[in-house]
PDB file of N, CA and C in Angstrom:
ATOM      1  N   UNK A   1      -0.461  -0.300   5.426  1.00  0.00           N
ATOM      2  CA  UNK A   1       0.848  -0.429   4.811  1.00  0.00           C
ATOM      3  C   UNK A   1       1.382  -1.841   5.059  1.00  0.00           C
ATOM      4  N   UNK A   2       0.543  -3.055   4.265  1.00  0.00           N
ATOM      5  CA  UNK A   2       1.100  -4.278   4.737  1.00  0.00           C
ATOM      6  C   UNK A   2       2.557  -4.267   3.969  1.00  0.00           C
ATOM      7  N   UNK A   3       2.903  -4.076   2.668  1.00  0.00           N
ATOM      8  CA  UNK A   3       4.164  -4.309   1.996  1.00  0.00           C
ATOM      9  C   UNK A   3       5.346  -3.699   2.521  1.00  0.00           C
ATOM     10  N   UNK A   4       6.323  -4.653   2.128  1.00  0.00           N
ATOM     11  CA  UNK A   4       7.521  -3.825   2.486  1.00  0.00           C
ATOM     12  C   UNK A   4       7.612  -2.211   2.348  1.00  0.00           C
ATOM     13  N   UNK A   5       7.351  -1.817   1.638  1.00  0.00           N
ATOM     14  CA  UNK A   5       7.452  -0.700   1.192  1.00  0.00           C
ATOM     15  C   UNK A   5       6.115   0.297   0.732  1.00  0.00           C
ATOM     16  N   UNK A   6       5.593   1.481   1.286  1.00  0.00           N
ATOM     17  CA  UNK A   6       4.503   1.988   1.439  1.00  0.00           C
ATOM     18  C   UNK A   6       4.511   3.268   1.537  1.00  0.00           C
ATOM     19  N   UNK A   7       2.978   4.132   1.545  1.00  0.00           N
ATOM     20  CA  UNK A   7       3.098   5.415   1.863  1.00  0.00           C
ATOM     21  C   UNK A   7       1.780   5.550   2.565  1.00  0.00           C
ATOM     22  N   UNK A   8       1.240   6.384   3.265  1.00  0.00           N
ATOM     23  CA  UNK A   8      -0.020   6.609   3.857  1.00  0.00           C
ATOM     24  C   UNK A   8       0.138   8.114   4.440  1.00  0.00           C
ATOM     25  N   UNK A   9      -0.875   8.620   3.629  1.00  0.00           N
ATOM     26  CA  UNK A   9      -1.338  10.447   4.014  1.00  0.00           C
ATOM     27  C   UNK A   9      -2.370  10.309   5.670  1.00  0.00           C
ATOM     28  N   UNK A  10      -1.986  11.448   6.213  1.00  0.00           N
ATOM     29  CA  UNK A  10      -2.800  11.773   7.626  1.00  0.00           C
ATOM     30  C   UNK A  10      -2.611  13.413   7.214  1.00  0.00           C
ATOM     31  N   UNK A  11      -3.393  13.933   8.268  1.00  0.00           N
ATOM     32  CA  UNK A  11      -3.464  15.038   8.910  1.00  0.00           C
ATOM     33  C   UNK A  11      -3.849  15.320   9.920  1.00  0.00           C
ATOM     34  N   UNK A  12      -3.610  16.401  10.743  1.00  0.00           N
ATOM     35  CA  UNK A  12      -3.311  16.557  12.341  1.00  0.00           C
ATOM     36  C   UNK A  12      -4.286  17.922  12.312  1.00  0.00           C
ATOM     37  N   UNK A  13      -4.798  18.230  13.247  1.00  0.00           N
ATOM     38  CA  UNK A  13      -5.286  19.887  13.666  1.00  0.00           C
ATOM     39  C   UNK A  13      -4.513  20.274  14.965  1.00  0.00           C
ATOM     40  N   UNK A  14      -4.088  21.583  14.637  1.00  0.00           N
ATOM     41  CA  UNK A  14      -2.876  22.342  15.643  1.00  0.00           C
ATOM     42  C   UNK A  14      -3.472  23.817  15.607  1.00  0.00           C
ATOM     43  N   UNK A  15      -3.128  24.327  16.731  1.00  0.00           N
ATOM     44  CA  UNK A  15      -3.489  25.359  17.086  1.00  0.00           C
ATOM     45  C   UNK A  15      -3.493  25.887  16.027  1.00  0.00           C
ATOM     46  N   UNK A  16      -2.352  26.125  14.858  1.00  0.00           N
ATOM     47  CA  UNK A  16      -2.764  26.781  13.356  1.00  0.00           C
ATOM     48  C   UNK A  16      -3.174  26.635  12.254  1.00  0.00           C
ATOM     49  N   UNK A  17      -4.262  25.378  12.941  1.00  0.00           N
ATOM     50  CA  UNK A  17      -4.430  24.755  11.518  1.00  0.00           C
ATOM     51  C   UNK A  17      -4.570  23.695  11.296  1.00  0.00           C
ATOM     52  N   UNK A  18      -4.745  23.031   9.972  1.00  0.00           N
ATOM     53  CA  UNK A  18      -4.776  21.415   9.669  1.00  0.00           C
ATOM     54  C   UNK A  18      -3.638  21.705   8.713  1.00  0.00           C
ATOM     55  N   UNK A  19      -2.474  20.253   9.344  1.00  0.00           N
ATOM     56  CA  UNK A  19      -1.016  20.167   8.779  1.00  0.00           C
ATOM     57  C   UNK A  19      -1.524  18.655   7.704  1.00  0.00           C
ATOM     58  N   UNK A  20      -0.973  18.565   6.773  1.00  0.00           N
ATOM     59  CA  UNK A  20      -0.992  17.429   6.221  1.00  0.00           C
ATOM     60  C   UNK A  20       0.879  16.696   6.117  1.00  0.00           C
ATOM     61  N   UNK A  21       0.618  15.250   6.389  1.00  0.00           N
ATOM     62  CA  UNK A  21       1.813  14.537   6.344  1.00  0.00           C
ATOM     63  C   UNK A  21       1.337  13.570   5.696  1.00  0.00           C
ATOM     64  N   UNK A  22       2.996  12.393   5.969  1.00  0.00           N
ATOM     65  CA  UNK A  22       2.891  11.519   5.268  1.00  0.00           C
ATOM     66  C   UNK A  22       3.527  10.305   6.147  1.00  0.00           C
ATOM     67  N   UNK A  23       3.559   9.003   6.107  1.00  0.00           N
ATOM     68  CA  UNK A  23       4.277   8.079   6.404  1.00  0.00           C
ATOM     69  C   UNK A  23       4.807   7.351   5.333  1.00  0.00           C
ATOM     70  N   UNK A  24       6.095   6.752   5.225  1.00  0.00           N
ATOM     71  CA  UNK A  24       6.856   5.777   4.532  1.00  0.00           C
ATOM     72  C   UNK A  24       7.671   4.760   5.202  1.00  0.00           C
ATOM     73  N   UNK A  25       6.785   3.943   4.681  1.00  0.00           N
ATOM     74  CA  UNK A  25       6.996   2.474   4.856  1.00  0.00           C
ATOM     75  C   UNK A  25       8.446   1.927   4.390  1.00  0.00           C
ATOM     76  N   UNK A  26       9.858   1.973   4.951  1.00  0.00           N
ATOM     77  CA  UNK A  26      10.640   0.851   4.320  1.00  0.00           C
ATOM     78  C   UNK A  26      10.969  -0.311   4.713  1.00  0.00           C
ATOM     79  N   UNK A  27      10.889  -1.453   5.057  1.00  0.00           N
ATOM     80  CA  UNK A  27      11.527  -3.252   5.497  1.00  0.00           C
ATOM     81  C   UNK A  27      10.338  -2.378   6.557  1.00  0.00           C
ATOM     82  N   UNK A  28      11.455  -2.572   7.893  1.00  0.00           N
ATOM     83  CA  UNK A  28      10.825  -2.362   9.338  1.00  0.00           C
ATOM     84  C   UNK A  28      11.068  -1.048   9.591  1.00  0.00           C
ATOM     85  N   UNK A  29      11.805   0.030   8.513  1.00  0.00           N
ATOM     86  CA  UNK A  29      11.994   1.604   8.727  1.00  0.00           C
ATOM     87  C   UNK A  29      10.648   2.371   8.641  1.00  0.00           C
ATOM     88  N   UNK A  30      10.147   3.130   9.491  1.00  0.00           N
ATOM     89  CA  UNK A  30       9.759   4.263   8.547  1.00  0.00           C
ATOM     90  C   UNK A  30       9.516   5.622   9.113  1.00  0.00           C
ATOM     91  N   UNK A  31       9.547   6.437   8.002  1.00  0.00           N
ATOM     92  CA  UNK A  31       9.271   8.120   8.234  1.00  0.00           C
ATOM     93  C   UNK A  31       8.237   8.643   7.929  1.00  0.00           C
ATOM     94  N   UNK A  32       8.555  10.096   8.500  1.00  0.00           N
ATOM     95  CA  UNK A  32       7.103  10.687   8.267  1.00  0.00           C
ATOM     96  C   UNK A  32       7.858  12.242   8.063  1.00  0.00           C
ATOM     97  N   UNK A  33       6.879  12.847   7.027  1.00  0.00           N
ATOM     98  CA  UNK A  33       7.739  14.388   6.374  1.00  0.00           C
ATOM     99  C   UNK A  33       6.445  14.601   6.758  1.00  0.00           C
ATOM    100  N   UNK A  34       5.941  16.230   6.330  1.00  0.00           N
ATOM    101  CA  UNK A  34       5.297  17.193   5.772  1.00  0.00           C
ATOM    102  C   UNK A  34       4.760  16.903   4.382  1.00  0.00           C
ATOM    103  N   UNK A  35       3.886  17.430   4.320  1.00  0.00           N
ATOM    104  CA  UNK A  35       3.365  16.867   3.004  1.00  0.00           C
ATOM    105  C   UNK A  35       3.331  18.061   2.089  1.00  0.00           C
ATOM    106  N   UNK A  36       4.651  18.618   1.711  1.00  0.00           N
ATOM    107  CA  UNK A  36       4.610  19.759   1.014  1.00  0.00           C
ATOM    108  C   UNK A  36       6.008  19.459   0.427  1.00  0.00           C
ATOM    109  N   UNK A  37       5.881  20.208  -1.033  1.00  0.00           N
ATOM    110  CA  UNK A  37       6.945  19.991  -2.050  1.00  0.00           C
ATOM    111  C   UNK A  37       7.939  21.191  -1.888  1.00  0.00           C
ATOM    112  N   UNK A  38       9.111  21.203  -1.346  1.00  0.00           N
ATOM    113  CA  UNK A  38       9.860  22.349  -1.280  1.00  0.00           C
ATOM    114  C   UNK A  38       9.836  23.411  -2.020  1.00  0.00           C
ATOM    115  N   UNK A  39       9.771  22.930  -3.423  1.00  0.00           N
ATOM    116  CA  UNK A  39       9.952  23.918  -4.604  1.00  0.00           C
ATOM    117  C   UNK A  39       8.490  24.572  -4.901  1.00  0.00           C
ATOM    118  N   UNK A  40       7.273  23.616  -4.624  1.00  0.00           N
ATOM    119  CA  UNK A  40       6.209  25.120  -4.725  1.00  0.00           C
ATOM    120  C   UNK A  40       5.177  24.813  -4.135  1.00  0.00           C
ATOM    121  N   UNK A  41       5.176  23.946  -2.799  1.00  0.00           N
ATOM    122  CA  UNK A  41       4.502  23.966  -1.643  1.00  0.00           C
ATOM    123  C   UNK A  41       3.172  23.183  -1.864  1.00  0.00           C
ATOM    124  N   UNK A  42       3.180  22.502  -3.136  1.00  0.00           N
ATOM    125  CA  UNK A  42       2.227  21.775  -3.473  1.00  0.00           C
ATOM    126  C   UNK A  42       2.024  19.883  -2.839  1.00  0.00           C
ATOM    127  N   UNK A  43       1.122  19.721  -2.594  1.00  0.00           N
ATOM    128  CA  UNK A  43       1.146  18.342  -1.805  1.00  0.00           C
ATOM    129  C   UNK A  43       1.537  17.440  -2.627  1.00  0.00           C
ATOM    130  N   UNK A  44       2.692  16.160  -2.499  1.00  0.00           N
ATOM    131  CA  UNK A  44       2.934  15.253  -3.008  1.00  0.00           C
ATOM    132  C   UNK A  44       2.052  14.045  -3.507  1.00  0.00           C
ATOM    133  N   UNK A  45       1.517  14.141  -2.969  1.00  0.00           N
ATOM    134  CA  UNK A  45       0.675  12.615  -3.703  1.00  0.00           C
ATOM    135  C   UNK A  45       0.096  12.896  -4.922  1.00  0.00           C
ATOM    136  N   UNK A  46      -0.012  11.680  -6.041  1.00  0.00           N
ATOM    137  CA  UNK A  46      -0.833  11.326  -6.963  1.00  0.00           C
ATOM    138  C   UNK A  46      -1.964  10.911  -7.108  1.00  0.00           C
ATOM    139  N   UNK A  47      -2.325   9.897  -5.919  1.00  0.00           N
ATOM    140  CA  UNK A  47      -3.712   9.662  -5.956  1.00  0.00           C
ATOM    141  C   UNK A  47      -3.734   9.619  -3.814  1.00  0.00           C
ATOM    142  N   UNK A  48      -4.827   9.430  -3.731  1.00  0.00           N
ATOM    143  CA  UNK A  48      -4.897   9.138  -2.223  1.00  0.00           C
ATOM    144  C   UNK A  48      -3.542   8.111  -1.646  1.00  0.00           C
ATOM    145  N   UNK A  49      -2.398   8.385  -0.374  1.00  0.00           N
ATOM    146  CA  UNK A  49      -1.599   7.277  -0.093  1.00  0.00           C
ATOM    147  C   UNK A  49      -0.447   7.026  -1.173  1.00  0.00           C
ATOM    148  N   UNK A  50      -0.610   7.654  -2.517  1.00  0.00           N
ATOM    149  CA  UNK A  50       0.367   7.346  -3.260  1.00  0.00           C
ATOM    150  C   UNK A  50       1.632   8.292  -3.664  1.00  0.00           C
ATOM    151  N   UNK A  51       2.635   8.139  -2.482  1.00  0.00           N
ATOM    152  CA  UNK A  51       3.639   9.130  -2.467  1.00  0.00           C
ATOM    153  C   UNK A  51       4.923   9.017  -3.230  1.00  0.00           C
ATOM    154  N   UNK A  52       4.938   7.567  -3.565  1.00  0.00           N
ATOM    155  CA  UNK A  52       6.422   6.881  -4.051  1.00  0.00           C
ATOM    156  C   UNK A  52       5.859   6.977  -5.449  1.00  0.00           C
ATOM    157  N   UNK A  53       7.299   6.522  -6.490  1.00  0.00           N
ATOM    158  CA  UNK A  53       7.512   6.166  -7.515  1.00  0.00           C
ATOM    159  C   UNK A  53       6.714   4.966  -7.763  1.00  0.00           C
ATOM    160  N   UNK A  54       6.739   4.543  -9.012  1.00  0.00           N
ATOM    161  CA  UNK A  54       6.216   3.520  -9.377  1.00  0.00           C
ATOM    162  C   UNK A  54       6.907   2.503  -8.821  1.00  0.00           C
ATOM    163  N   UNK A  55       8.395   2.180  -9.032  1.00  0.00           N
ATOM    164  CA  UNK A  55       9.902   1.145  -8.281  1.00  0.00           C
ATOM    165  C   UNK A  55       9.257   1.346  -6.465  1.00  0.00           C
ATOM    166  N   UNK A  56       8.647   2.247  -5.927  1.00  0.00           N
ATOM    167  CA  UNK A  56       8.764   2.418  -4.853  1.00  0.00           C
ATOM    168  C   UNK A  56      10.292   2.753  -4.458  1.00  0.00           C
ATOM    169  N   UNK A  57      10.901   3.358  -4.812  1.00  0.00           N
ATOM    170  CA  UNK A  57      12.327   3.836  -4.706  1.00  0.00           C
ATOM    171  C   UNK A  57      12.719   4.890  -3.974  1.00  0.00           C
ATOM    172  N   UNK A  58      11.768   5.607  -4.479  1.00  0.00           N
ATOM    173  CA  UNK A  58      11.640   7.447  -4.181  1.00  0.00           C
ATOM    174  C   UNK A  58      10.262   7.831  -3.912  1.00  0.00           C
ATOM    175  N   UNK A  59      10.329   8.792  -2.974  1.00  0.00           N
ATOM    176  CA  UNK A  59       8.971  10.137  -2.644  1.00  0.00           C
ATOM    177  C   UNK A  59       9.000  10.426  -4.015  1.00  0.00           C
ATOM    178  N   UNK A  60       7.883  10.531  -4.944  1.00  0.00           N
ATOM    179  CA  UNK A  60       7.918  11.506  -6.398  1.00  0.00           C
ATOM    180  C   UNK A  60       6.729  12.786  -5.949  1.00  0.00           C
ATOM    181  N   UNK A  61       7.092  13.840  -5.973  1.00  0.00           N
ATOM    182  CA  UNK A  61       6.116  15.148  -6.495  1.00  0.00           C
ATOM    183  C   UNK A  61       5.156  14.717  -7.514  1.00  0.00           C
ATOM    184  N   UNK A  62       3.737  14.949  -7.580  1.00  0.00           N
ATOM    185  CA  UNK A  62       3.154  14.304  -8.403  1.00  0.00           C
ATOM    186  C   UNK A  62       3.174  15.827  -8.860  1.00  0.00           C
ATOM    187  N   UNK A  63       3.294  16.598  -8.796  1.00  0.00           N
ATOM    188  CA  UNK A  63       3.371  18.292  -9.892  1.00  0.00           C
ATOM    189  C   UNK A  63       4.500  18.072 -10.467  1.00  0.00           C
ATOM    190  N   UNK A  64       5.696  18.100 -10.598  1.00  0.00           N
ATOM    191  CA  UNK A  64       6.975  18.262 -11.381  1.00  0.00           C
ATOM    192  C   UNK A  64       7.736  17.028 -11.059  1.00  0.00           C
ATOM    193  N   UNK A  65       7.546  15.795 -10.319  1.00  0.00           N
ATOM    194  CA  UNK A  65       8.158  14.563 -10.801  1.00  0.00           C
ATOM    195  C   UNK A  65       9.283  14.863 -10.088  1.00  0.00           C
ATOM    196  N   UNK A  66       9.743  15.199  -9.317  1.00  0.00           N
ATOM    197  CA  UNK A  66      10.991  15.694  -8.154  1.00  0.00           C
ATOM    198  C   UNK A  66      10.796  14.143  -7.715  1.00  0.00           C
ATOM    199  N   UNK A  67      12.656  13.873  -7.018  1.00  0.00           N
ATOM    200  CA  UNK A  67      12.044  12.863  -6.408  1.00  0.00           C
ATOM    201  C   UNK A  67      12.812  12.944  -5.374  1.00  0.00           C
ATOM    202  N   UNK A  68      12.546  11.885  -3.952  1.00  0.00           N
ATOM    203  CA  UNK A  68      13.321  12.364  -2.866  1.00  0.00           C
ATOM    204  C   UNK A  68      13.826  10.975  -2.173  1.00  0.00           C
ATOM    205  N   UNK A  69      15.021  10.995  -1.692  1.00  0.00           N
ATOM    206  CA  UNK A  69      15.266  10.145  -0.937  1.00  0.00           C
ATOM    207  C   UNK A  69      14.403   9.877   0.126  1.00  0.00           C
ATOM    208  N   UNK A  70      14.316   8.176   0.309  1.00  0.00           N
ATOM    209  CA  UNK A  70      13.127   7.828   1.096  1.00  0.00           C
ATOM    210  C   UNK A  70      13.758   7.999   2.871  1.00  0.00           C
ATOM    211  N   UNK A  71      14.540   7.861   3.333  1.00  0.00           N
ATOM    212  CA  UNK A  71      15.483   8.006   4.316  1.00  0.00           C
ATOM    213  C   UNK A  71      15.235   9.220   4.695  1.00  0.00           C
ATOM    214  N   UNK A  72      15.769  10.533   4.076  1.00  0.00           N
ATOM    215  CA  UNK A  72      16.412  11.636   4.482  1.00  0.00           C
ATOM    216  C   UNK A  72      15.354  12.773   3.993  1.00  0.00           C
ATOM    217  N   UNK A  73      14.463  12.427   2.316  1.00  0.00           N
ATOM    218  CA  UNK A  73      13.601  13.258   1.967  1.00  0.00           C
ATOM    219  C   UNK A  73      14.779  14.924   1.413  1.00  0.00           C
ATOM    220  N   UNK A  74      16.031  14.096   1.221  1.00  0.00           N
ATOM    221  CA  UNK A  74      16.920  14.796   0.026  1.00  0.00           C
ATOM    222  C   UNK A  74      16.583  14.538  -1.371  1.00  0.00           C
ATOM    223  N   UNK A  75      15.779  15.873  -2.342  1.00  0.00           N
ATOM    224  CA  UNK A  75      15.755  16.178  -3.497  1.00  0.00           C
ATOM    225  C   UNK A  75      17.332  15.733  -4.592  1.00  0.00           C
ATOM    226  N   UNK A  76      16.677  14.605  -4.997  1.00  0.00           N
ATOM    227  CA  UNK A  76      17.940  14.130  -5.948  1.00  0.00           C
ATOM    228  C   UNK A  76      17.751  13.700  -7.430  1.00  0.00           C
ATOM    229  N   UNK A  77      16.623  14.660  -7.365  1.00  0.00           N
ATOM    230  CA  UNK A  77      16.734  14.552  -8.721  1.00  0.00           C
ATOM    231  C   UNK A  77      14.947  16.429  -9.451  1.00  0.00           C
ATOM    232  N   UNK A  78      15.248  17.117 -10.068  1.00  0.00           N
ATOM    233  CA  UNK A  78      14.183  17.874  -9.992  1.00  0.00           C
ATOM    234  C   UNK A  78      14.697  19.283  -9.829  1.00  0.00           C
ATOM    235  N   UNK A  79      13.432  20.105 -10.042  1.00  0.00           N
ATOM    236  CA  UNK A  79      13.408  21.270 -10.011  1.00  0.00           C
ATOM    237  C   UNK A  79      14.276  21.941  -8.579  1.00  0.00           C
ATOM    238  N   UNK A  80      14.202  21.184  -7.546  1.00  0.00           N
ATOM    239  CA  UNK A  80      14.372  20.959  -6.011  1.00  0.00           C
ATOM    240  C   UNK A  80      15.410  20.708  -5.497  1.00  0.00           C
ATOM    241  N   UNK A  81      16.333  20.344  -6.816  1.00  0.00           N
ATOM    242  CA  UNK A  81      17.130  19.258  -6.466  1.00  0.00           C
ATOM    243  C   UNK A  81      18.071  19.885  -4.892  1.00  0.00           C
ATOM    244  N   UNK A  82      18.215  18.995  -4.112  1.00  0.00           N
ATOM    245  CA  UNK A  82      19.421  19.598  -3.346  1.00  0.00           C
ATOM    246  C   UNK A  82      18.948  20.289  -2.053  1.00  0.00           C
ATOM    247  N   UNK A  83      17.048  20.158  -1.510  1.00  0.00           N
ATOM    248  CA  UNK A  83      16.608  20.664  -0.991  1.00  0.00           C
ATOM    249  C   UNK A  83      16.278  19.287  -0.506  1.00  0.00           C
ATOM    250  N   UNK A  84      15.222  19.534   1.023  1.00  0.00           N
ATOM    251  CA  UNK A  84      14.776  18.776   1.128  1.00  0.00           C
ATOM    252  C   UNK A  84      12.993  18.633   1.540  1.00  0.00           C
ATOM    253  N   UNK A  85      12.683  17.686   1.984  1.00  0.00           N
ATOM    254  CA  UNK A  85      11.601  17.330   2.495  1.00  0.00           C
ATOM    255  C   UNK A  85      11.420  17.782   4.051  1.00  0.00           C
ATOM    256  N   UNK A  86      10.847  18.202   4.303  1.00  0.00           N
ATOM    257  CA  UNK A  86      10.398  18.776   6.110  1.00  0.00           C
ATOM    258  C   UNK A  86      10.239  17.247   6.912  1.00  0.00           C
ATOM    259  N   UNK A  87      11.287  16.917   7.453  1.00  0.00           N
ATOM    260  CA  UNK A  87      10.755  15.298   8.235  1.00  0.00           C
ATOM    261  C   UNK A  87      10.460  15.703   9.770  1.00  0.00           C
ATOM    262  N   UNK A  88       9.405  14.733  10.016  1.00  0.00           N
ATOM    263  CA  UNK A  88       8.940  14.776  11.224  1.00  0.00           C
ATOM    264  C   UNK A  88       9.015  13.529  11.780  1.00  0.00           C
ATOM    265  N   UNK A  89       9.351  14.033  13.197  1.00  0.00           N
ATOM    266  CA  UNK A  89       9.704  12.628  14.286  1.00  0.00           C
ATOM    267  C   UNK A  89       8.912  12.241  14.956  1.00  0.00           C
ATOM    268  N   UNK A  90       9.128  10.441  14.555  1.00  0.00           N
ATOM    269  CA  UNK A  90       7.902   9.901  15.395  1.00  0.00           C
ATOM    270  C   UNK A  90       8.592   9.156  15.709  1.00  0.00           C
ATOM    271  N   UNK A  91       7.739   8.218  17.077  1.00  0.00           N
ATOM    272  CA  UNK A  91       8.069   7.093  17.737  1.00  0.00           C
ATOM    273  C   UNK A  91       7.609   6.053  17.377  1.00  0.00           C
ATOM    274  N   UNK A  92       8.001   5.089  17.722  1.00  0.00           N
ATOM    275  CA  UNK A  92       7.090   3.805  17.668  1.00  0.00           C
ATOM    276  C   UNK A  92       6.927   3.223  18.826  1.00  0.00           C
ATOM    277  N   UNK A  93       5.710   3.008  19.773  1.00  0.00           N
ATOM    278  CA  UNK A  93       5.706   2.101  20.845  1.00  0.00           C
ATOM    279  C   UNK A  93       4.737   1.271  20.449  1.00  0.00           C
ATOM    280  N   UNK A  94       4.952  -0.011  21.050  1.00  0.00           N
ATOM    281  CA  UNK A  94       3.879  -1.165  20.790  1.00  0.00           C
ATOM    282  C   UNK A  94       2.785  -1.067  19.693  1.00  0.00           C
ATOM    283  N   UNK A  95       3.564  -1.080  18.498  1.00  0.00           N
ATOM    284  CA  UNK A  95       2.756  -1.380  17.236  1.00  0.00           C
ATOM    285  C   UNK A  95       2.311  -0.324  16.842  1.00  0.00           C
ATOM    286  N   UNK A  96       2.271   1.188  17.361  1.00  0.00           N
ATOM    287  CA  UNK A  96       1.378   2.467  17.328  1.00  0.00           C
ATOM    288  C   UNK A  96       2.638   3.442  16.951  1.00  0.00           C
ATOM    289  N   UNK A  97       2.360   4.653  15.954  1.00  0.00           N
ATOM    290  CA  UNK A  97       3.537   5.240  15.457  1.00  0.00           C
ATOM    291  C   UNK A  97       2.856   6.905  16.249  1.00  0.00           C
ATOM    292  N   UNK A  98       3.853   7.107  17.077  1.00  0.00           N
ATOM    293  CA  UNK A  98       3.019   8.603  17.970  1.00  0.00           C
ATOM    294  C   UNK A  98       3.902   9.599  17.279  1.00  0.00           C
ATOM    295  N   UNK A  99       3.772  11.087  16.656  1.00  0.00           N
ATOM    296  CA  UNK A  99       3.960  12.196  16.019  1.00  0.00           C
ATOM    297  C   UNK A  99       4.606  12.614  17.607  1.00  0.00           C
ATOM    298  N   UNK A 100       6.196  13.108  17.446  1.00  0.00           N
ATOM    299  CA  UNK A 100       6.619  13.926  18.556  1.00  0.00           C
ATOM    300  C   UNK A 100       6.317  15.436  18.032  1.00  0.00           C
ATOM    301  N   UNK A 101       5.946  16.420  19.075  1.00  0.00           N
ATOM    302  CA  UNK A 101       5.743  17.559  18.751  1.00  0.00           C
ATOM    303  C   UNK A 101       6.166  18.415  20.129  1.00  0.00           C
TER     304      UNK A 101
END
């Protein structure tokens, strides 16, 4: 994620499973959700890493084009609207982004 602005898919194995997420890149911000679409649980990306809009503006649903605030992962626009994104907290220490759980 050299650009200002970015996305990059992972997944984790947990006692129930393999979870899929996401990271977003904004300036020096970034988050990390769940990688599931509120409205029908389908994974966001379009192609591998590609979670944003074309503007890089918004998270877009690549099934129904929902889109989400990059911050908060509030549905503001979509089938969804008004829901949100599952965000997950991470840290950052020395250059390395660690998943709190």
């Amino acid at each position: 994620m050299e650009e200002s602005k970015g996305s990059k898919g992972f997944s984790i194995e947990t006692a129930d499973g393999v979870v899929e997420m996401f990271l977003v890149r904004d300036g020096e911000e970034i988050f990390a959700y769940s990688n599931s679409c509120p409205h029908t649980g389908a994974t966001l990306q379009w192609m591998p890493d590609k979670f944003l809009d074309l503007e890089k503006s918004f998270i877009q649903c690549s099934v129904h084009g929902a889109i989400f605030t990059i911050e908060n992962g509030l549905c503001v626009g979509g089938p969804c609207n008004g829901q949100s994104l599952e965000k997950q907290q991470i840290v950052i220490k020395g250059g390395e982004i660690y998943l709190v759980v």
